[in-house]
N, C-alpha and C. Protein backbone atom coordinates (compact mmCIF):
# COMPACT_ATOMS: atom_id res chain seq x y z
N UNK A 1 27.72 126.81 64.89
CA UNK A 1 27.62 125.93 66.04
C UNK A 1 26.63 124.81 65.73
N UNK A 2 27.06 123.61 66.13
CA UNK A 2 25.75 122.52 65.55
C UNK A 2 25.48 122.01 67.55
N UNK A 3 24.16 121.35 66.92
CA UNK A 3 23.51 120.56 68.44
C UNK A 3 24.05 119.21 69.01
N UNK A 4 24.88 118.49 68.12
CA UNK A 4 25.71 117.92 69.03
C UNK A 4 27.44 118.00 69.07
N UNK A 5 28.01 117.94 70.08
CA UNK A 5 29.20 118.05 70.38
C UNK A 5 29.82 116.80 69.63
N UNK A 6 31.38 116.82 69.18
CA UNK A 6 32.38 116.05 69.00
C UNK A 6 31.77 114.85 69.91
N UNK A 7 31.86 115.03 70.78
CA UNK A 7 32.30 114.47 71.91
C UNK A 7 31.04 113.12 72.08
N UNK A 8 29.65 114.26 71.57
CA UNK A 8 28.57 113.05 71.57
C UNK A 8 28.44 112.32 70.54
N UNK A 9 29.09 113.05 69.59
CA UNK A 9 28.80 111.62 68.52
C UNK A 9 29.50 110.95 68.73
N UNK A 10 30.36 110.60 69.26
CA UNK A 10 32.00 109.51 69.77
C UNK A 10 30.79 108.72 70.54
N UNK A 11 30.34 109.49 71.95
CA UNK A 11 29.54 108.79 72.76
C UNK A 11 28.46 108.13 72.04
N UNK A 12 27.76 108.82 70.97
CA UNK A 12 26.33 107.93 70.30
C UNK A 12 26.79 106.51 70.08
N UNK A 13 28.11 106.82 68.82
CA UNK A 13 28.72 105.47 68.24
C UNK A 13 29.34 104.64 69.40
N UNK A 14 29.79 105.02 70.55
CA UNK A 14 30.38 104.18 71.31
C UNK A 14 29.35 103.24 72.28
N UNK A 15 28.16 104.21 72.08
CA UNK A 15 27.02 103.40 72.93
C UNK A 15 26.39 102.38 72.25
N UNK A 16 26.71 102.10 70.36
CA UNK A 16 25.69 101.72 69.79
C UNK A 16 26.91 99.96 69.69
N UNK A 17 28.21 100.80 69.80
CA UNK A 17 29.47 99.48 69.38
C UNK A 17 28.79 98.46 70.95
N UNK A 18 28.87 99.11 72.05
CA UNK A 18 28.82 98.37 73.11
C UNK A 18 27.70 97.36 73.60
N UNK A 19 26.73 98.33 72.83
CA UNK A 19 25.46 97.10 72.90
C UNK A 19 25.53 96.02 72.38
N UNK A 20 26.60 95.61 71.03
CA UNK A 20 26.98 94.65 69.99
C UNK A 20 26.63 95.12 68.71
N UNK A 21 26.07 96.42 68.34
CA UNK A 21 25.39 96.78 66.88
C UNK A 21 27.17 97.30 66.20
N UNK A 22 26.42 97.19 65.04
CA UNK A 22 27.38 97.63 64.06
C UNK A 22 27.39 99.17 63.95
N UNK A 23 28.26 99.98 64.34
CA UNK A 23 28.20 101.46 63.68
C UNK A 23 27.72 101.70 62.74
N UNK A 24 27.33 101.52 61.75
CA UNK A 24 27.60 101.69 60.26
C UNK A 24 26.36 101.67 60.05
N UNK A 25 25.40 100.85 60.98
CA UNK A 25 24.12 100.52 61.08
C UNK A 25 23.32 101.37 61.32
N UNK A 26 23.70 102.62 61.92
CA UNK A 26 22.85 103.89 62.43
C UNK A 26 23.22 105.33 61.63
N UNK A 27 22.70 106.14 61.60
CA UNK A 27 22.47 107.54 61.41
C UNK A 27 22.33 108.21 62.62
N UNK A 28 22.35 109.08 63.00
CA UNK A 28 22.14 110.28 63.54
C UNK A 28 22.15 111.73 63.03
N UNK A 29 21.36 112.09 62.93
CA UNK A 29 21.08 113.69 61.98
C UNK A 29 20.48 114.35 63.17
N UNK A 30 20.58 115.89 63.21
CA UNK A 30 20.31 116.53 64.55
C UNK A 30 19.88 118.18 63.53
N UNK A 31 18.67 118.73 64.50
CA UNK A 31 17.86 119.59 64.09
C UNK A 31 17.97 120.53 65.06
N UNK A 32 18.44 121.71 65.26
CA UNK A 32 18.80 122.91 66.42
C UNK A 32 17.16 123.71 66.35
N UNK A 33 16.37 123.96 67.11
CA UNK A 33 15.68 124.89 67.28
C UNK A 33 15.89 126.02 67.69
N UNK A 34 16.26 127.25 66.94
CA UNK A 34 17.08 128.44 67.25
C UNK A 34 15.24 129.25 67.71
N UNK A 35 15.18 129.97 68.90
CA UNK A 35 14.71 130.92 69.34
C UNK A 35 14.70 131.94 68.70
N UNK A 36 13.51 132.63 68.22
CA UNK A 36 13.34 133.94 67.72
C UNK A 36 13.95 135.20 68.93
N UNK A 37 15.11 135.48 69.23
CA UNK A 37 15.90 136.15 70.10
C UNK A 37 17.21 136.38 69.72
N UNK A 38 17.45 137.89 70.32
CA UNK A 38 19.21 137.59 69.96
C UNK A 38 20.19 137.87 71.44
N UNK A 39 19.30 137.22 72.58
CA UNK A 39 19.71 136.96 73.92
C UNK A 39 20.33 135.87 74.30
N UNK A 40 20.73 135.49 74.68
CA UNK A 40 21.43 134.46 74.84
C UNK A 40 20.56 133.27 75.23
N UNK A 41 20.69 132.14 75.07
CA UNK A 41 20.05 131.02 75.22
C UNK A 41 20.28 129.73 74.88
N UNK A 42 19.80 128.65 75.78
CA UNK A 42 20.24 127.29 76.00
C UNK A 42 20.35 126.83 74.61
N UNK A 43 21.15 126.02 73.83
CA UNK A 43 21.13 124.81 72.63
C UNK A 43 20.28 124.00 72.44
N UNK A 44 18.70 124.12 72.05
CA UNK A 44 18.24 122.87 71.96
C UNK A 44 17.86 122.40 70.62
N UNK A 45 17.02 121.17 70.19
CA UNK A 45 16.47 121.04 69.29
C UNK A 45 16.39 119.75 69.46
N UNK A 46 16.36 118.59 68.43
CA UNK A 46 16.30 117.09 68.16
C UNK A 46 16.96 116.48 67.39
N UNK A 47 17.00 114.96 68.06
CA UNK A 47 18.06 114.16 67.11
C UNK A 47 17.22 113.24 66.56
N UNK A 48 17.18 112.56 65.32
CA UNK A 48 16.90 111.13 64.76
C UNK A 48 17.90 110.44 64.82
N UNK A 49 17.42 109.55 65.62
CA UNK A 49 18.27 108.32 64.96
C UNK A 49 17.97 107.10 64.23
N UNK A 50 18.49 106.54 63.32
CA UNK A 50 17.97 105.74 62.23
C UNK A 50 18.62 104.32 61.99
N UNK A 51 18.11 103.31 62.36
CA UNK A 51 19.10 101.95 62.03
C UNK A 51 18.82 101.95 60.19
N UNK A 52 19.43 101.46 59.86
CA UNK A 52 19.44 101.67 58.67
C UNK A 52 18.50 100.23 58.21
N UNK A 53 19.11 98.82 58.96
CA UNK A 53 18.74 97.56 58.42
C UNK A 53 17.05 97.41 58.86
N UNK A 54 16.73 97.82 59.78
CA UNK A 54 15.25 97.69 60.00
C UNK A 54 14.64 99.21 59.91
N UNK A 55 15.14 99.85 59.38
CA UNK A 55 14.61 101.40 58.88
C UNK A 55 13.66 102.01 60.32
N UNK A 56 14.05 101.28 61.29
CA UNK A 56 13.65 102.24 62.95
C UNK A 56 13.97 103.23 63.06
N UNK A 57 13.39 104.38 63.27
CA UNK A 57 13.56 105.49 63.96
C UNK A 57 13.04 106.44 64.90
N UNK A 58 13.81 106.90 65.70
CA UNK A 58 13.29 107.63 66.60
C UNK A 58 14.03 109.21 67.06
N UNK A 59 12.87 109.71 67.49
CA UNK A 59 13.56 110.95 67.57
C UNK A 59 13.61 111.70 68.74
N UNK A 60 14.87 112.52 69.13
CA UNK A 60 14.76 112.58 70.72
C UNK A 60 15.12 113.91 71.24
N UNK A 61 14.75 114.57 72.27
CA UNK A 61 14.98 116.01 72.32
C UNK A 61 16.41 115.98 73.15
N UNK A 62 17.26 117.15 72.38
CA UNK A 62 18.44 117.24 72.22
C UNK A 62 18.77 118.57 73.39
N UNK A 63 20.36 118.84 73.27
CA UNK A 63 20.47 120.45 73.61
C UNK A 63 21.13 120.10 75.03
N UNK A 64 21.17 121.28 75.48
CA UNK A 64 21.84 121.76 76.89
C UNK A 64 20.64 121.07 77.97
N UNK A 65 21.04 120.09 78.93
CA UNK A 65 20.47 119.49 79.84
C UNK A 65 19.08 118.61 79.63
N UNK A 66 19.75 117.69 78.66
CA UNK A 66 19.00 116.61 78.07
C UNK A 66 19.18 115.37 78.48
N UNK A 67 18.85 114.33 78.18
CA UNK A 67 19.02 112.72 78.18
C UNK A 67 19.48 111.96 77.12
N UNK A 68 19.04 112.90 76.28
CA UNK A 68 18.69 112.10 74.81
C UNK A 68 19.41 110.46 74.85
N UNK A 69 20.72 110.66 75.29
CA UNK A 69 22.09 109.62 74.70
C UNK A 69 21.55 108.75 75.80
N UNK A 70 21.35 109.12 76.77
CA UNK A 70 20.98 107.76 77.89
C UNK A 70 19.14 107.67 77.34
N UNK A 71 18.45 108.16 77.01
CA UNK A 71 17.30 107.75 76.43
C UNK A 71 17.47 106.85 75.21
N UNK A 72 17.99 107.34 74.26
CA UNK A 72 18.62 105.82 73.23
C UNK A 72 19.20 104.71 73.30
N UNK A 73 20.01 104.87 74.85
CA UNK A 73 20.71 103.69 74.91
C UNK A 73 19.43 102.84 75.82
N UNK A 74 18.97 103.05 76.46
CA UNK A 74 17.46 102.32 76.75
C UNK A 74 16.55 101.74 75.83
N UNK A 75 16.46 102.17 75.17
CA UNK A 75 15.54 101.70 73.94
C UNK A 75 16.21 101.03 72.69
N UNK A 76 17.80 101.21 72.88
CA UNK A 76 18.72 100.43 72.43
C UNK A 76 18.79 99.25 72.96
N UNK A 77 18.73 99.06 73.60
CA UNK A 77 19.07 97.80 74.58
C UNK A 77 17.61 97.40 74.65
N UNK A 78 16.46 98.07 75.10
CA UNK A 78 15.45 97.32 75.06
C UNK A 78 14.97 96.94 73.61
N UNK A 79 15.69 96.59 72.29
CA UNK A 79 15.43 96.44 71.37
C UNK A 79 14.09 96.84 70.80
N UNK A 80 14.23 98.51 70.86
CA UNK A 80 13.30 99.20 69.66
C UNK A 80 13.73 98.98 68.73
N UNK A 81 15.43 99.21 68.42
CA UNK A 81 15.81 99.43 67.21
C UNK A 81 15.76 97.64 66.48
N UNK A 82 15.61 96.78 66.89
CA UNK A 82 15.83 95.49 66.31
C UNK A 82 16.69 94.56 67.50
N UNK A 83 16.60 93.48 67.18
CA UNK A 83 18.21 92.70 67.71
C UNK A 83 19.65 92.92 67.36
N UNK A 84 19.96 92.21 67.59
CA UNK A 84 21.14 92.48 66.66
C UNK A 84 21.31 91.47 65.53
């Protein structure tokens, strides 16, 4: 099982096309923090994300009932990562 879904990396890249950035321009790599337990428990851990052309990165807490994707796209748009 990995920490992000199909579904969010479609959403990462689709949030990064809409701002005007280039896909191709970012990374995303994701880190699961597995619990010393064998009970059941929430998905969490962290994502980096990385523009590649201004070597920005940031890293954001991930998992079951997070922000992360609307926290990047804020700081996307408020140009942490660069302009375009």
């Amino acid at each position: 099982m990995t920490l992000l879904s199909q579904t969010e990396r479609l959403d990462f890249f689709a949030t990064v096309a809409s701002a005007g950035f280039s896909k191709e321009d970012f990374t995303v790599s994701e880190f699961e923090c597995k619990p010393v337990t064998q009970n059941i428990y929430p998905i969490k851990g962290k994502v980096t994300v990385k523009r590649i052309s201004s070597s920005v990165s940031r890293e954001y807490l991930a998992g079951h009932a997070t922000t992360w994707l609307a926290d990047f796209e804020v700081e996307l748009r408020g140009c942490v990562f660069g302009s375009h």
